[in-house]
Protein backbone atom coordinates (compact mmCIF):
# COMPACT_ATOMS: atom_id res chain seq x y z
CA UNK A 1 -11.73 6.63 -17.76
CA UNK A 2 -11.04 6.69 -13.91
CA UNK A 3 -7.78 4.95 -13.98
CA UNK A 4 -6.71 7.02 -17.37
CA UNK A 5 -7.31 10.46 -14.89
CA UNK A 6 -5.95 8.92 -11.98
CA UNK A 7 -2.80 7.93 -14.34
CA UNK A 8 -2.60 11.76 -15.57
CA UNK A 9 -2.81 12.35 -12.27
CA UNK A 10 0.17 10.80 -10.76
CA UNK A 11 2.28 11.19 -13.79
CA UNK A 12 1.76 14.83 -13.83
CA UNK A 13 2.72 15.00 -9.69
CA UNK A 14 6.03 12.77 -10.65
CA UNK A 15 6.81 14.73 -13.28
CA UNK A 16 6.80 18.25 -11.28
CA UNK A 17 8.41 16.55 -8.51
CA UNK A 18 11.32 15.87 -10.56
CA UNK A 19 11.42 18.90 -12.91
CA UNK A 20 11.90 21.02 -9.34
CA UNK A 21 14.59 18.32 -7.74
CA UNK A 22 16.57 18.19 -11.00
CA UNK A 23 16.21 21.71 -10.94
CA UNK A 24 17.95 22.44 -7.52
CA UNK A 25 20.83 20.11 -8.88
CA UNK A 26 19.32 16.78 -7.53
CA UNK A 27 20.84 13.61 -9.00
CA UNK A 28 19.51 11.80 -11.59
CA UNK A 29 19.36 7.63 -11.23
CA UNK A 30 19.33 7.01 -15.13
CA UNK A 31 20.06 9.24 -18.38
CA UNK A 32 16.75 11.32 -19.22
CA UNK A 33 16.50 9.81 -22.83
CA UNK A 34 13.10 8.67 -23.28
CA UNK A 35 13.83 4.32 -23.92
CA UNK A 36 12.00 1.74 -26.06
CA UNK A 37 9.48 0.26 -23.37
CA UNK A 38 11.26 -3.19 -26.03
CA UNK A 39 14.42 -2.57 -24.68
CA UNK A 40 13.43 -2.32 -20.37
CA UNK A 41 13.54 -5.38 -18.37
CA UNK A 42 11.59 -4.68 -14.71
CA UNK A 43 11.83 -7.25 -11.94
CA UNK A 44 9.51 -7.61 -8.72
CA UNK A 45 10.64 -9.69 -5.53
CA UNK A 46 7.73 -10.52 -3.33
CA UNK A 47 7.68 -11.37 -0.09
CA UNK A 48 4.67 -13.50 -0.06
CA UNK A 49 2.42 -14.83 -3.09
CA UNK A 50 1.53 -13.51 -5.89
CA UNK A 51 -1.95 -14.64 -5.55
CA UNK A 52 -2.60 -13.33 -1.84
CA UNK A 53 -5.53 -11.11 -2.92
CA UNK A 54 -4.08 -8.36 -1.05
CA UNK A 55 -0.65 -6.35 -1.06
CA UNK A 56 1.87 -9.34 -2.76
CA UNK A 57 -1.12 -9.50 -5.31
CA UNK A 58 -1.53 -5.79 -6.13
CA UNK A 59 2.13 -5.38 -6.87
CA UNK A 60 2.37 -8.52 -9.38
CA UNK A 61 -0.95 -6.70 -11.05
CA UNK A 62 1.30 -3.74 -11.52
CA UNK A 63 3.55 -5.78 -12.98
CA UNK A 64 1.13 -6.93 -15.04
CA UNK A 65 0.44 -3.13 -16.39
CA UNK A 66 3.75 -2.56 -17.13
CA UNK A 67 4.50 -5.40 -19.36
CA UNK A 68 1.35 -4.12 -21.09
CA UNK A 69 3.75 -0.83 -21.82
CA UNK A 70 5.49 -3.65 -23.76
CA UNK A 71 8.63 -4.00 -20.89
CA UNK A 72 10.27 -7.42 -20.15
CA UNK A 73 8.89 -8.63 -16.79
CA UNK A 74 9.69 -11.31 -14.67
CA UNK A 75 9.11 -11.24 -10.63
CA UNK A 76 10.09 -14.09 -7.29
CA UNK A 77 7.71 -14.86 -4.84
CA UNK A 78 8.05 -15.95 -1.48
CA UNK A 79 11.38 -14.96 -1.51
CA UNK A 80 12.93 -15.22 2.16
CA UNK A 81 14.42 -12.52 3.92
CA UNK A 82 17.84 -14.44 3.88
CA UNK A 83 17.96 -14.47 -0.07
CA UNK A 84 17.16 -10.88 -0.93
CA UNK A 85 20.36 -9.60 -1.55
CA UNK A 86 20.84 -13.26 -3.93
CA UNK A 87 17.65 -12.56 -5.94
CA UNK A 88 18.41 -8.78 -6.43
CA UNK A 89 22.35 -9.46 -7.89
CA UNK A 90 20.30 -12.12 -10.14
CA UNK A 91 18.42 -9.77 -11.69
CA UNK A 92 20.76 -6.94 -11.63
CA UNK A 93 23.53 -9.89 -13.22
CA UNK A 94 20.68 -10.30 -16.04
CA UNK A 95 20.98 -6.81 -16.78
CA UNK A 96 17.30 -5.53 -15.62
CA UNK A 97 17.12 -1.99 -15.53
CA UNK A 98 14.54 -1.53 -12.61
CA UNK A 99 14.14 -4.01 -9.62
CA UNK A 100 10.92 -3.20 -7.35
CA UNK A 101 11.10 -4.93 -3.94
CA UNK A 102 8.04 -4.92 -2.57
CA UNK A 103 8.18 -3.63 1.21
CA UNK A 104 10.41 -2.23 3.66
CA UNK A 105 11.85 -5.12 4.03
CA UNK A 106 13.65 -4.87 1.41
CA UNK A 107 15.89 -1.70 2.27
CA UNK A 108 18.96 -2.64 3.61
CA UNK A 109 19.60 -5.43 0.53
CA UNK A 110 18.73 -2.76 -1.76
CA UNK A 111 21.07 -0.39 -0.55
CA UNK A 112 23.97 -3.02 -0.19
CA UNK A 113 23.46 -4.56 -3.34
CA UNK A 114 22.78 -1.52 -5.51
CA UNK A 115 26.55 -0.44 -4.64
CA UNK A 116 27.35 -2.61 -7.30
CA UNK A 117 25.11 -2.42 -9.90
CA UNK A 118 25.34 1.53 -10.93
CA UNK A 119 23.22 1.05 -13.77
CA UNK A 120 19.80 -0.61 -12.12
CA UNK A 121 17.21 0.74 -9.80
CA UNK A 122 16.14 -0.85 -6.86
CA UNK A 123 13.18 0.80 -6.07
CA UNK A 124 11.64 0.19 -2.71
CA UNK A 125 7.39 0.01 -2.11
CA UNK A 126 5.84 1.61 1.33
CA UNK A 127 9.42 2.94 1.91
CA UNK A 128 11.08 5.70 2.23
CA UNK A 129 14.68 5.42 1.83
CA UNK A 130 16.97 6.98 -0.99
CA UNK A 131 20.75 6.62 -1.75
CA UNK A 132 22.40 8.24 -4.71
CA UNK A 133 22.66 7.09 -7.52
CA UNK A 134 20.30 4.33 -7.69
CA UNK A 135 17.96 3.82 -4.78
CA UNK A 136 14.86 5.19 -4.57
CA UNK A 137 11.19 4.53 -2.81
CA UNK A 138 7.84 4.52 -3.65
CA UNK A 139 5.86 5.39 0.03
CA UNK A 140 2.24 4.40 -0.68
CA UNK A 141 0.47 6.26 2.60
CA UNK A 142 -0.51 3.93 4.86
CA UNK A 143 -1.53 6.73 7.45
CA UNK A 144 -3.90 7.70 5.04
CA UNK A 145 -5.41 4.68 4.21
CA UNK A 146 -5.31 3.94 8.17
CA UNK A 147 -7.30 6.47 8.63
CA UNK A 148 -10.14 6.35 6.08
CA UNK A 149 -10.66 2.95 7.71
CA UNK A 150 -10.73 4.31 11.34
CA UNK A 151 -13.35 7.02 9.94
CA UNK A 152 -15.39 4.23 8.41
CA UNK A 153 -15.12 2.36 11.50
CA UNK A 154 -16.02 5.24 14.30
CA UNK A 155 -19.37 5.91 12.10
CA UNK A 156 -20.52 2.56 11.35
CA UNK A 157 -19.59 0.87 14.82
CA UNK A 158 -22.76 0.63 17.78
CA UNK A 159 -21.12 -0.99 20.39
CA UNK A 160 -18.34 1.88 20.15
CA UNK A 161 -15.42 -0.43 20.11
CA UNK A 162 -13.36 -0.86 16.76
CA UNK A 163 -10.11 -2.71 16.11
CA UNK A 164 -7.22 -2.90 13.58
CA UNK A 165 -4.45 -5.94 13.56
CA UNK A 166 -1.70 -5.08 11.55
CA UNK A 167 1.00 -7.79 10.67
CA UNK A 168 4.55 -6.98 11.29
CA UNK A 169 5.53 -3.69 13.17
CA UNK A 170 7.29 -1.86 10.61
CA UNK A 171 6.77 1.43 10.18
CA UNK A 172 4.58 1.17 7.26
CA UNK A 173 2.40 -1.39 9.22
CA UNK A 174 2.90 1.05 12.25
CA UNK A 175 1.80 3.68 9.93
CA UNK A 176 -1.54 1.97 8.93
CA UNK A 177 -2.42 1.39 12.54
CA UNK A 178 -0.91 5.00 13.97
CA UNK A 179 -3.86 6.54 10.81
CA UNK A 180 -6.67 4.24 12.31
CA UNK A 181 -6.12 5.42 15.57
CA UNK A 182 -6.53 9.12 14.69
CA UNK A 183 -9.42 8.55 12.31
CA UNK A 184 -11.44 7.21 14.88
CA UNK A 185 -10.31 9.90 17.17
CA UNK A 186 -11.17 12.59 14.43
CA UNK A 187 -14.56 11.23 14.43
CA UNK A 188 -14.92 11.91 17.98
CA UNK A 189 -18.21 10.01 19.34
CA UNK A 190 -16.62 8.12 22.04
CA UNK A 191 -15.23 5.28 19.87
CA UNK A 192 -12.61 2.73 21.61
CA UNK A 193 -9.77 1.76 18.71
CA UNK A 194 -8.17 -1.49 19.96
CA UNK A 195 -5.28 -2.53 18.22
CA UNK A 196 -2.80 -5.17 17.58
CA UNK A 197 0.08 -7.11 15.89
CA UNK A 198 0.97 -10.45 14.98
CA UNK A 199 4.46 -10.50 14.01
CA UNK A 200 4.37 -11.61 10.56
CA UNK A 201 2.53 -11.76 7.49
CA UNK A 202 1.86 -15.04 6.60
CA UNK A 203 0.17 -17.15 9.37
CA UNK A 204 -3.81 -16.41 8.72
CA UNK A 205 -4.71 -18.49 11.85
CA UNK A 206 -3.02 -15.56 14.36
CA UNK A 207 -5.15 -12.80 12.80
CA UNK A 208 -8.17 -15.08 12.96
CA UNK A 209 -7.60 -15.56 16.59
CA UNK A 210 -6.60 -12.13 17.20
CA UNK A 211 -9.66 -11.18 15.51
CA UNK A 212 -11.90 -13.49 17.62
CA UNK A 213 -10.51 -11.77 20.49
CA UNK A 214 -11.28 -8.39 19.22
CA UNK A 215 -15.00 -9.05 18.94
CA UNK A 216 -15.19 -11.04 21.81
CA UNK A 217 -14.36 -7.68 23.62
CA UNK A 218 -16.67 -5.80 22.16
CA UNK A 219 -15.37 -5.09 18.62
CA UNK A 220 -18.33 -5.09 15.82
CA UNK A 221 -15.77 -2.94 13.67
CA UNK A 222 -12.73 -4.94 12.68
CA UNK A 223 -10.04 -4.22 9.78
CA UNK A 224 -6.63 -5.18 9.17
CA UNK A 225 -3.24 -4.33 7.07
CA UNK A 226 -1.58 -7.73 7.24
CA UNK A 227 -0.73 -9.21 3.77
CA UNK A 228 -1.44 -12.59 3.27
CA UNK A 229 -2.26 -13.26 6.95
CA UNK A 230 -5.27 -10.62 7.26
CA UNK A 231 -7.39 -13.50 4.97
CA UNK A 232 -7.69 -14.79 8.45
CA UNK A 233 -9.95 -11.86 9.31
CA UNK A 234 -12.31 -12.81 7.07
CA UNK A 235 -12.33 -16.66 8.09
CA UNK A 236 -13.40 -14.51 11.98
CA UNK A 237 -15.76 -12.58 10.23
CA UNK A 238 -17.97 -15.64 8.89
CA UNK A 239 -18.66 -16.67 12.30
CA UNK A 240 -19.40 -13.68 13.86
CA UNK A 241 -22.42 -12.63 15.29
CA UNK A 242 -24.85 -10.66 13.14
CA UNK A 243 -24.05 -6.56 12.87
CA UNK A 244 -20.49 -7.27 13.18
CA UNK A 245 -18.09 -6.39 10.06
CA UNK A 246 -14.60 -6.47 8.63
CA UNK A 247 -12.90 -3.37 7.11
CA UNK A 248 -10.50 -4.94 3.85
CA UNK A 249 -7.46 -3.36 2.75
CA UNK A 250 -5.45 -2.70 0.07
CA UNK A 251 -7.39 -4.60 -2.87
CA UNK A 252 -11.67 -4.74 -3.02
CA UNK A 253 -12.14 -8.06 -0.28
CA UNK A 254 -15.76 -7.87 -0.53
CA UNK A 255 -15.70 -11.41 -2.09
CA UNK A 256 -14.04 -12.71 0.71
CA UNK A 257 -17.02 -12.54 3.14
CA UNK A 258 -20.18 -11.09 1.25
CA UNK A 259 -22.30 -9.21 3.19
CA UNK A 260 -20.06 -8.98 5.84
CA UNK A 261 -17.19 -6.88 4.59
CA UNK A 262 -18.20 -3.16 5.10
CA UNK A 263 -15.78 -1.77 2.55
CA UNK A 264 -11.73 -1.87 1.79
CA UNK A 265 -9.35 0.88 2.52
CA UNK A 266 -7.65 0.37 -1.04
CA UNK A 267 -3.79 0.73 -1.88
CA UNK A 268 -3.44 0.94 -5.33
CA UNK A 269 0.64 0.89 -5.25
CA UNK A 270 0.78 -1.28 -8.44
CA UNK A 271 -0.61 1.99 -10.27
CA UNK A 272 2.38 3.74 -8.51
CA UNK A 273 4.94 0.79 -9.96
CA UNK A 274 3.44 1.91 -13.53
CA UNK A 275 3.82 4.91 -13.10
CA UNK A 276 7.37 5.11 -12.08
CA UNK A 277 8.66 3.22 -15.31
CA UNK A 278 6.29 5.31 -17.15
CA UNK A 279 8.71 7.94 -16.03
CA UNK A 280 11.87 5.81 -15.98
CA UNK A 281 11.17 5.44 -20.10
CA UNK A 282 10.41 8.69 -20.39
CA UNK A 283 12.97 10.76 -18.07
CA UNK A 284 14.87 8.87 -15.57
CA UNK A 285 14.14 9.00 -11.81
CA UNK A 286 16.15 9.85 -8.80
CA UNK A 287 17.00 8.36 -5.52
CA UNK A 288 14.36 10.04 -3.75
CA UNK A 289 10.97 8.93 -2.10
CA UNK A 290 8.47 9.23 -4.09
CA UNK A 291 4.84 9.05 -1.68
CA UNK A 292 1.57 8.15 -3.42
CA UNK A 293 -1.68 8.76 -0.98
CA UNK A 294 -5.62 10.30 -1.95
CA UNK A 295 -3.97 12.96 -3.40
CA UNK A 296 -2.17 10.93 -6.26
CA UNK A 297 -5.54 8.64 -6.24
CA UNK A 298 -3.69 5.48 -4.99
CA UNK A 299 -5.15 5.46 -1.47
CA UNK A 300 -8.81 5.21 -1.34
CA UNK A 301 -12.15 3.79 -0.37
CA UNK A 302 -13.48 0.35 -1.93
CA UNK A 303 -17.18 0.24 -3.03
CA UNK A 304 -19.42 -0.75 0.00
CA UNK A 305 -21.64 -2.98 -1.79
CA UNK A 306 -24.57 -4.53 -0.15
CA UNK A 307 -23.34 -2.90 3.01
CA UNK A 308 -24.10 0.83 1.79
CA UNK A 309 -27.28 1.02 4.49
CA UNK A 310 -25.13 0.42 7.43
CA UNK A 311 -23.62 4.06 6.91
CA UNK A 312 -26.02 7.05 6.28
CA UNK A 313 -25.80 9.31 3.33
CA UNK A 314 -24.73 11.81 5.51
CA UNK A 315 -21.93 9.85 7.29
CA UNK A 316 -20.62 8.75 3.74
CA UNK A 317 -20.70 12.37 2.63
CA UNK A 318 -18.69 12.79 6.20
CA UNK A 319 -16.13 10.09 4.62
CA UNK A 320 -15.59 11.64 0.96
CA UNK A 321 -15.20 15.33 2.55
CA UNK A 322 -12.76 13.73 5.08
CA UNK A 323 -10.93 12.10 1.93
CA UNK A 324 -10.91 15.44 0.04
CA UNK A 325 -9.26 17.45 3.85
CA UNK A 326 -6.64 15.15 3.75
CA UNK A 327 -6.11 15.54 -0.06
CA UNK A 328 -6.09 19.01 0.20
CA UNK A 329 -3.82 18.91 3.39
CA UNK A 330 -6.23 20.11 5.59
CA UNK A 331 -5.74 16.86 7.81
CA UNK A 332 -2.37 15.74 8.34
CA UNK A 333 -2.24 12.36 9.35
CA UNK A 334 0.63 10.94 11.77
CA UNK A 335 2.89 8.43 10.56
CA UNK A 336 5.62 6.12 11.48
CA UNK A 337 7.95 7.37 8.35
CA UNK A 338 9.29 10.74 6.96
């Protein structure tokens, strides 16, 4: 029932969104005749694995959904920044109507290669580029989802020292650590937010170490937005001291250290994928940016588990109202894209 709303939800936002564009004359990517879900072939290139338990892994389980609409599927993984633009003229060459890459990354070899292939979408995730006819972006907020784990972190923390390690600085990983900053700050009660990079998002070991680091100065508060590579948080987490925690992110990573992983700050963006072929069937989209946060009920707050005493019932009432302020526009959170 949850996901069914949440669904509504978002549909019903994408919908308005392009009733008004294609109202002011915007243009439309694809012909608004509603398709046989039969007929649409939709392609994912990932950066990392499919199976990272984190952001690769979330996409592929929105790929998932939408075969379930009944669409051909088929996805790369681990796909090298030096063969983007080969994989996406592959796909487009095999006549696939949409083509998701999965991450900023992907940008400039979507908007090269879509030059020549009129008649497929590359859509973008965590972007949030556009270029007529056929480029377009789905920006899951990172900001947001930054800061619900920066909130989270300034109430549960008592040494008053937090951290965040965020993989590559782009601007959607810039984005993530730019929210956690100013949700720790919004909590004001004299919370430190340290922060860091590593420069990629595969090597676990350099977020373990980084992590290490963290809590050796002080941080019992520790959450990342790395991909693959923030598993190595976890691996930290087991052999820290007592009363010290990881924050997850994007899927539930409670099972990745029990006991010792306060909650997730969750980014559903494979619910977003869905949802934008859902539309694609049903009316076309356009090369716009497309952004997905609490609002659209793809940004949230994983179950805390056997963790729930470490926050009050009056500091987790603190976290919801925050979620529904920022929702509701109340809070605007900085970020690192438009």
């Amino acid at each position: 029932m949850k996901n069914r709303v949440m669904k509504t939800m978002m549909a019903l936002t994408m919908t308005a969104a392009l009733t008004v564009s294609m109202a002011a004359g915007a243009v439309s990517v694809m012909a608004a005749d509603e398709k046989d879900p039969a007929d649409v072939k939709v392609a994912l290139v990932l950066p990392g694995s499919a199976n990272d338990k984190g952001w690769n892994q979330e996409a592929y389980d929105g790929l998932e959904k939408i075969k379930d609409l009944g669409c051909q599927t088929a996805y790369s993984e681990n796909v090298q920044a030096s063969d983007y633009e080969t994989i996406f003229r592959g796909y487009a060459d095999q006549g696939f109507n949409v083509v998701f890459g999965h991450g900023t990354e992907f940008e400039d070899a979507a908007e090269k290669v879509a030059e020549d292939y009129p008649d497929t979408i590359f859509c973008i995730t965590s972007s949030d580029i556009s270029q007529d006819p056929n480029v377009c972006s789905l920006q899951n907020l990172n900001n947001e989802q930054g800061f619900i784990a920066g909130v989270v972190a300034a109430l549960a923390t008592e040494s008053k020292k937090v951290a965040a390690i965020g993989g590559m600085e782009i601007p959607s990983i810039q984005s993530y650590i730019m929210g956690f900053e100013q949700g720790v700050e919004y909590v004001d009660n004299g919370t430190e937010a340290l922060t860091a990079y590593t420069g990629d998002f595969s090597d676990a070991t350099k977020v373990k170490e980084q992590a290490n680091a963290f809590i050796e100065q002080g941080a019992d508060i520790v959450s990342q937005d790395a991909d693959e590579a923030g598993l190595g948080l976890f691996e930290a987490i087991k052999d820290a001291p007592d009363g010290v925690y990881a924050i997850g992110a994007v899927k539930d990573q409670y099972d990745e250290c029990p006991g010792k992983v306060l909650t997730s700050a969750t980014n559903q963006i494979g619910d977003a994928m869905e949802v934008a072929v859902e539309d694609y069937m049903k009316e076309g989209l356009e090369a716009k940016c497309y952004k997905f946060g609490i609002n659209e009920g793809v940004i949230g707050l994983a179950d805390y588990h056997d963790c729930a005493d470490v926050l009050t019932d009056e500091e987790k009432q603190f976290v919801t109202d925050t979620m529904d302020k920022i929702a509701s526009g109340e809070i605007e959170v900085e970020s690192a894209q438009n």
